[in-house]
Protein backbone atom coordinates (compact mmCIF):
# COMPACT_ATOMS: atom_id res chain seq x y z
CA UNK A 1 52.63 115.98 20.33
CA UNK A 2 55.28 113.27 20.43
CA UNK A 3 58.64 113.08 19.37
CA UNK A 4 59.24 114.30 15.45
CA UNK A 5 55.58 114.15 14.66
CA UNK A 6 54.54 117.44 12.94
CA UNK A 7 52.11 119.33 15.50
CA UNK A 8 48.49 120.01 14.26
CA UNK A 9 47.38 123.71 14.91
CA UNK A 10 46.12 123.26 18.67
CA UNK A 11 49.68 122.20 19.42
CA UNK A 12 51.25 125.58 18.29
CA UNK A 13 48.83 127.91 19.51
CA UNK A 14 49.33 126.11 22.88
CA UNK A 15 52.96 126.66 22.65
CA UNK A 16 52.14 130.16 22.30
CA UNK A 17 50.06 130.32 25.20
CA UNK A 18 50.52 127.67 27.74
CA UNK A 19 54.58 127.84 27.66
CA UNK A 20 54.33 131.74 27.83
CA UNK A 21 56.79 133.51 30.26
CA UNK A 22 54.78 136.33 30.87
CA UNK A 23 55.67 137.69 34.71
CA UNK A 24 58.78 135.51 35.19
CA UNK A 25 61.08 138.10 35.41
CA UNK A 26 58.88 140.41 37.77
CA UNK A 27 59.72 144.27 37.47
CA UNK A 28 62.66 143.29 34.95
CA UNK A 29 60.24 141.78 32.48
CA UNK A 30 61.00 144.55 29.94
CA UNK A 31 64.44 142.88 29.42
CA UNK A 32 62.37 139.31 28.79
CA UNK A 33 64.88 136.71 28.43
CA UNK A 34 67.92 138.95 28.48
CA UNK A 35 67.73 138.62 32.05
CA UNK A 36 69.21 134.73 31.96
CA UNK A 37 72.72 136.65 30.58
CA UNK A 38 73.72 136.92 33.85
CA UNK A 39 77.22 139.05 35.39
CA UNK A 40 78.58 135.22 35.46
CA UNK A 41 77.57 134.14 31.69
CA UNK A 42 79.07 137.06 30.81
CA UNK A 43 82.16 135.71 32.40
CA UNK A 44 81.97 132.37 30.79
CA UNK A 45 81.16 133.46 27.53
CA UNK A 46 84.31 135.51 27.82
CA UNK A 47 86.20 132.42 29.04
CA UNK A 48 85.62 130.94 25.12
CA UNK A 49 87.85 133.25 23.73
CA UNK A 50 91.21 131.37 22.99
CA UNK A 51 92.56 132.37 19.34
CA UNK A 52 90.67 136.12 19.42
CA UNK A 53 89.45 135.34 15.91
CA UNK A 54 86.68 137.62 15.04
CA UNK A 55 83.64 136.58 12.83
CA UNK A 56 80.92 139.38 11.56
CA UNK A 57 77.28 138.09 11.30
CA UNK A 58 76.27 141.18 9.46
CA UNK A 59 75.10 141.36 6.30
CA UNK A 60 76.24 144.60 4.20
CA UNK A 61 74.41 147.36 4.27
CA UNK A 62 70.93 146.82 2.02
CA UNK A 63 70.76 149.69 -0.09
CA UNK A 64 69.70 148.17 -3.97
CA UNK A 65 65.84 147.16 -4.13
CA UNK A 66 65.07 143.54 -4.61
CA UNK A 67 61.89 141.32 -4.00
CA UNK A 68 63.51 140.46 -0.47
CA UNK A 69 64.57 144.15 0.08
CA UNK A 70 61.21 146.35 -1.35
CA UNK A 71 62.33 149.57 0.80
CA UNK A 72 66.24 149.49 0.71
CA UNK A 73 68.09 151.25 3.03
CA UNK A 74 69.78 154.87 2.24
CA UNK A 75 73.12 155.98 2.37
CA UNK A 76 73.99 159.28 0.92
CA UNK A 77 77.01 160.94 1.20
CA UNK A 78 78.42 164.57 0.98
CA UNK A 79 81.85 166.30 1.35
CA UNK A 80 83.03 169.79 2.29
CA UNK A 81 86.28 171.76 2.37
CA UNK A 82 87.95 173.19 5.58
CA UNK A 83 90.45 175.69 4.92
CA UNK A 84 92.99 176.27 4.10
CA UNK A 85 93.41 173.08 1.87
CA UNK A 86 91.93 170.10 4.11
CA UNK A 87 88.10 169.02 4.20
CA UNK A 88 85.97 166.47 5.35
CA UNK A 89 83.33 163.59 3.94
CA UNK A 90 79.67 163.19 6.22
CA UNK A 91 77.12 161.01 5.13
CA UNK A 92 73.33 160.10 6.27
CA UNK A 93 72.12 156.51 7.09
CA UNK A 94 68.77 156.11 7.33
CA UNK A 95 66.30 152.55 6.97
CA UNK A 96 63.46 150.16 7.27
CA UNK A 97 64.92 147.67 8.78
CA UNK A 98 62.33 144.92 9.48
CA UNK A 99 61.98 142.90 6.63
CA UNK A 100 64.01 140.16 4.88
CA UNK A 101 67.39 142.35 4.15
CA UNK A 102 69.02 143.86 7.26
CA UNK A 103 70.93 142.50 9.83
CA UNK A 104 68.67 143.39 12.69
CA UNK A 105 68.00 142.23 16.24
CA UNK A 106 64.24 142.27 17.34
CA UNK A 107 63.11 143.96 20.45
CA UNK A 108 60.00 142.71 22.52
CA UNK A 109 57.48 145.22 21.42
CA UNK A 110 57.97 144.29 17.52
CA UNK A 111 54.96 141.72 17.05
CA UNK A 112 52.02 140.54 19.02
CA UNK A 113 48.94 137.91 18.50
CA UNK A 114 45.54 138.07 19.32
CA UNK A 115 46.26 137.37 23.34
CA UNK A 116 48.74 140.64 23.35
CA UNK A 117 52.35 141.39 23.36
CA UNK A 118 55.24 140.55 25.64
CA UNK A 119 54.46 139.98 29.43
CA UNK A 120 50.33 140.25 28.38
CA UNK A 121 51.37 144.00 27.28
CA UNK A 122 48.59 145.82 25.11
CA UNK A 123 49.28 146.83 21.90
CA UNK A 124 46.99 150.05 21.81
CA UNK A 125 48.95 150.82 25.49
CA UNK A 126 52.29 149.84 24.51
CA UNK A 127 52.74 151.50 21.63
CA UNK A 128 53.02 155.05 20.34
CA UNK A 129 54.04 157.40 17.45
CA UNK A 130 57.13 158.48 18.84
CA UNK A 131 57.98 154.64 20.31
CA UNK A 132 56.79 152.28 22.85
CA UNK A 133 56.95 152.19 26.80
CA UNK A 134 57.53 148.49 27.35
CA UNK A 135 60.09 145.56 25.95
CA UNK A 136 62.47 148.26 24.18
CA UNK A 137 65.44 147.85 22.86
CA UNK A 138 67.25 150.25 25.21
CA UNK A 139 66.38 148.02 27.41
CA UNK A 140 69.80 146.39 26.33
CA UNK A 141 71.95 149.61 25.65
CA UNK A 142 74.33 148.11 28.44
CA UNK A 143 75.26 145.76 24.94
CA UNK A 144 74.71 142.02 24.88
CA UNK A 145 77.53 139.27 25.46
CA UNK A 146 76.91 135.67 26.12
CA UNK A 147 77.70 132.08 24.42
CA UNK A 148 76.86 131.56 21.11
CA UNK A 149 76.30 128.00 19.68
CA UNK A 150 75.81 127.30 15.98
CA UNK A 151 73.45 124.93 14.75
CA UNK A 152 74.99 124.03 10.84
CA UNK A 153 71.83 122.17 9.44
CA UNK A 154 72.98 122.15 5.38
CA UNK A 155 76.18 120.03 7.18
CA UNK A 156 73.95 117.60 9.20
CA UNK A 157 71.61 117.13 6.14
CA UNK A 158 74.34 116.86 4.09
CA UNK A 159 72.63 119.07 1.47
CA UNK A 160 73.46 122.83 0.86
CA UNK A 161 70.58 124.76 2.11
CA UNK A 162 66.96 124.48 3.46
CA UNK A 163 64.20 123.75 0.98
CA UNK A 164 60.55 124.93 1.44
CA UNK A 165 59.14 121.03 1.25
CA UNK A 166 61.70 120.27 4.12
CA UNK A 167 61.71 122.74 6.99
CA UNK A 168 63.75 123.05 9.63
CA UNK A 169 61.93 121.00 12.98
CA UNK A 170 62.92 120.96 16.59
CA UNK A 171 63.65 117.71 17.17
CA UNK A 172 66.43 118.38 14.17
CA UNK A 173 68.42 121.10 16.11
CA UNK A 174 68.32 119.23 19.15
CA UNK A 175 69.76 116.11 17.15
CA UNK A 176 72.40 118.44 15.40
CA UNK A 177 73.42 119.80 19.22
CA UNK A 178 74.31 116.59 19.85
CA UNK A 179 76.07 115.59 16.77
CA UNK A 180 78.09 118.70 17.34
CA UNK A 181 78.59 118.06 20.53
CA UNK A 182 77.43 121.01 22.22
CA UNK A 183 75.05 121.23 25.34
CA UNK A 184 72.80 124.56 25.16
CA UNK A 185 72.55 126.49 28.26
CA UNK A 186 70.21 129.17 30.17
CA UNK A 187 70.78 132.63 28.19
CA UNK A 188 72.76 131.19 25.15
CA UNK A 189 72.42 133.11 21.98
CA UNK A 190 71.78 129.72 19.07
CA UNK A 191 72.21 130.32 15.84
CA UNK A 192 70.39 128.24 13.08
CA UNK A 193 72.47 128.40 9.76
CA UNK A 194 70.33 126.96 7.18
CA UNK A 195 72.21 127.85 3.28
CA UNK A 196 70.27 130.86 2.89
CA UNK A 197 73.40 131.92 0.41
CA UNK A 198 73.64 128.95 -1.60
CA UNK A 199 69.86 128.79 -1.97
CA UNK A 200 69.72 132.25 -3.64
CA UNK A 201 72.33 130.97 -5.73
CA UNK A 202 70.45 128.84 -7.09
CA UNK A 203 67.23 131.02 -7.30
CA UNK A 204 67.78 134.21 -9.11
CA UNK A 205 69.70 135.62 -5.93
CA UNK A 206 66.40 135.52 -3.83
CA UNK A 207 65.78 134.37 -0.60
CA UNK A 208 62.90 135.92 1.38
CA UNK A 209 60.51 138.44 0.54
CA UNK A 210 56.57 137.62 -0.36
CA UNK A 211 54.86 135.20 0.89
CA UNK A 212 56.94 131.97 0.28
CA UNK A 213 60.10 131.11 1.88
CA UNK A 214 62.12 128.50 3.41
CA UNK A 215 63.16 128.23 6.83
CA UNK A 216 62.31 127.03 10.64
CA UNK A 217 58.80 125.16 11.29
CA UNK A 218 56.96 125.71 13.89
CA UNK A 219 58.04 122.74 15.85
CA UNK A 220 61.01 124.70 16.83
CA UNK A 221 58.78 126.64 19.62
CA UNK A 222 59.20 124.00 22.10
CA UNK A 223 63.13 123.31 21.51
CA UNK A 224 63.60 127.52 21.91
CA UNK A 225 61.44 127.17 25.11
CA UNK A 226 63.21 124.32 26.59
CA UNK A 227 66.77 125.43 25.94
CA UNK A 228 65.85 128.50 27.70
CA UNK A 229 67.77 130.51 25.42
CA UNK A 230 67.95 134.27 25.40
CA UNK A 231 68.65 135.01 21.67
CA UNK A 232 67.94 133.18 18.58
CA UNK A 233 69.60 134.34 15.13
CA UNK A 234 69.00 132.97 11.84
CA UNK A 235 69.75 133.16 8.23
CA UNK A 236 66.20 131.79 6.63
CA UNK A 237 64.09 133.09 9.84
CA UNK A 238 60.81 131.42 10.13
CA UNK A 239 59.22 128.92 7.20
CA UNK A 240 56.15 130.95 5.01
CA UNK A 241 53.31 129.95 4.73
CA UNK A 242 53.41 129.17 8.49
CA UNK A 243 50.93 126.19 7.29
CA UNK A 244 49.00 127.33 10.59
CA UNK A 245 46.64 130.39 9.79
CA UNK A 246 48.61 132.18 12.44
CA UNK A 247 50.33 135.65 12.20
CA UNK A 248 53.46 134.36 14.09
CA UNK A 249 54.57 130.90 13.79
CA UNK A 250 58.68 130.90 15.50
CA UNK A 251 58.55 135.14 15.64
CA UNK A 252 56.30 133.70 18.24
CA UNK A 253 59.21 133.09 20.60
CA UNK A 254 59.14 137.33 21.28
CA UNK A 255 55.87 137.85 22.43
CA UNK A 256 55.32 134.49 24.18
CA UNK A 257 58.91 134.00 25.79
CA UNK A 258 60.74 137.24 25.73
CA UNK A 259 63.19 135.88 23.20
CA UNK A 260 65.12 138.08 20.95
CA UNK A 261 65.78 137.42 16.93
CA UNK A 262 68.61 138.38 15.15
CA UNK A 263 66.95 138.73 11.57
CA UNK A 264 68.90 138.43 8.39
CA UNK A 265 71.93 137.09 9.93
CA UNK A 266 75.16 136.25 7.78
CA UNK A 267 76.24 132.91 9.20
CA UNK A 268 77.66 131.17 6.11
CA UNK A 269 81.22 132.60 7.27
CA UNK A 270 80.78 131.92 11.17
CA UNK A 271 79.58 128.13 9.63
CA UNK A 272 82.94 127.71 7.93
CA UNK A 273 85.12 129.16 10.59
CA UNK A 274 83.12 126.66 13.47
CA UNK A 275 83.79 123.90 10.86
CA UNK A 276 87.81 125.03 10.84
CA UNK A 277 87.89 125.07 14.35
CA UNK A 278 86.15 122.25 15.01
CA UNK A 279 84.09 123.82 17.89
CA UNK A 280 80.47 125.76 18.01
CA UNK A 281 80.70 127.69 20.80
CA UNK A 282 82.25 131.12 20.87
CA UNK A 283 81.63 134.27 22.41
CA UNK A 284 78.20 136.58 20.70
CA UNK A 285 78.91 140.40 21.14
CA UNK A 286 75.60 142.38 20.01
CA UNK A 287 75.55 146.43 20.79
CA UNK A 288 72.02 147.69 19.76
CA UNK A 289 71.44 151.72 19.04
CA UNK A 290 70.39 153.07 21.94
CA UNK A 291 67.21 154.08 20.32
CA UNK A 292 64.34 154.92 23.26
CA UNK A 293 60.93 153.09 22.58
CA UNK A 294 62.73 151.44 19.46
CA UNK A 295 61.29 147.78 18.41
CA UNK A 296 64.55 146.91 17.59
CA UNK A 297 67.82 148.05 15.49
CA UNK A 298 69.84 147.05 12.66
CA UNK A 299 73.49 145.08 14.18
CA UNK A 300 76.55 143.78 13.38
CA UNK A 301 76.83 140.62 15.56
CA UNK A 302 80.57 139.33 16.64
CA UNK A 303 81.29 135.98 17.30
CA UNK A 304 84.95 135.34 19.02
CA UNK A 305 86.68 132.64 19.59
């Protein structure tokens, strides 16, 4: 493929297969990519910090049924009195959290292709009923911290959000690095904000969910692979239909280079606070459940700066 030419179908599987990093990280390979957030990113990330304003990339928690949100998530809540005269509220959580709703990060073990999950892992041997043995997310239970760089692509387009006939490409968030001014790194966390709040505005409050959606093409494999980043979090997630007859088009980036996705994420606020501050680097705190075997776990991302 050359430069900002769509990629035909050979192209992407080969991205898939031939820029794997499957055995790169040895006996740590469970972590995948996690493992470029080294003791001394952590340091530097924290080095970012100059005001100590805080930014959540949560959205709320999804509990009213929409097309983008088919199994909502439950709250339910109870109270109870404890003599003499005081008492106490509880309440249960409980959720899908895959999907198009929740705020979720992805662990390795979540989706796989035809040539097998994370690290050449085997479904059928990876997985069971009560959770999987390989890329976990208690692999991270230590919590995640490392630079996080916005990519605002409704600001460089000048246009409020991503449309399905124009999809976000690689060769666009390596142009809007550069307009913002920021070089990505080994083990950054890049988030790609793409409107996904003003384009339910404008279409009955729906975003995701079926088949059809805006959001990142394809040709964004190669830009995650050559940034090298450890964490990529977006608002739209990947374009459907993939336009590929693939399963995974950008989810790709798990099972081929150990990269986790934060799903669902808000980023209209962190989009307006980078634009106030005039910088898009900051400081990415994610702390997962500590769920064992778990393919992943619903977040609330904070950005510092």
């Amino acid at each position: 493929m050359t430069l900002r030419q769509v990629p035909n179908k050979a192209e992407v599987e080969s991205y898939l297969r031939d820029r794997r990093n499957w055995g790169r990280w040895g006996d740590k390979g469970s972590a995948g990519a996690m493992n470029l957030i080294t003791a001394e990113k952590r340091v530097s990330a924290a080095a970012l910090v100059k005001t100590g304003r805080t930014v959540s990339l949560s959205r709320p928690w999804a509990v009213t049924p929409t097309a983008e949100n088919p199994r909502p998530a439950q709250h339910y809540m109870t109270s109870a009195d404890r003599p003499p005269g005081g008492g106490a509220a509880t309440d249960f959580y409980g959720v899908f959290y895959h999907g198009t709703a929740t705020t979720h990060i992805d662990a390795l073990c979540h989706v796989w292709n035809h040539d097998g999950m994370w690290d050449g892992r085997s479904p059928d041997e990876t997985l069971t009923f009560s959770g999987a043995n390989y890329g976990t997310v208690d692999e991270w239970s230590d919590g995640i911290l490392t630079r996080g760089v916005l990519l605002d692509v409704p600001k460089h387009r000048g246009r409020p959000y991503v449309t399905q006939d124009a999809p976000v490409h690689g060769w666009e968030l390596q142009d809007i690095a550069g307009a913002e001014g920021v070089r990505l790194e080994p083990g950054d966390a890049v988030m790609v904000y793409s409107g996904r709040e003003a384009y339910a505005a404008d279409n009955d409050g729906v975003w995701g969910g079926g088949s059809s959606r805006p959001g990142l093409h394809a040709s964004c494999l190669p830009f995650v692979r050559d940034s090298d980043v450890s964490i990529l979090g977006w608002d739209m997630m990947d374009a459907e239909p993939n336009g590929y007859d693939i399963p995974w088009s950008v989810h790709g980036v798990i099972f081929a280079y150990g990269v986790a996705l934060l799903d669902n994420s808000l980023l209209q606020p962190l989009a307006e606070a980078c634009a106030e501050a005039g910088r898009y680097e900051f400081m990415l705190t994610i702390n997962p459940l500590r769920v064992i075997g778990g393919t992943g776990s619903p977040v609330n991302p904070i950005a510092v700066f």
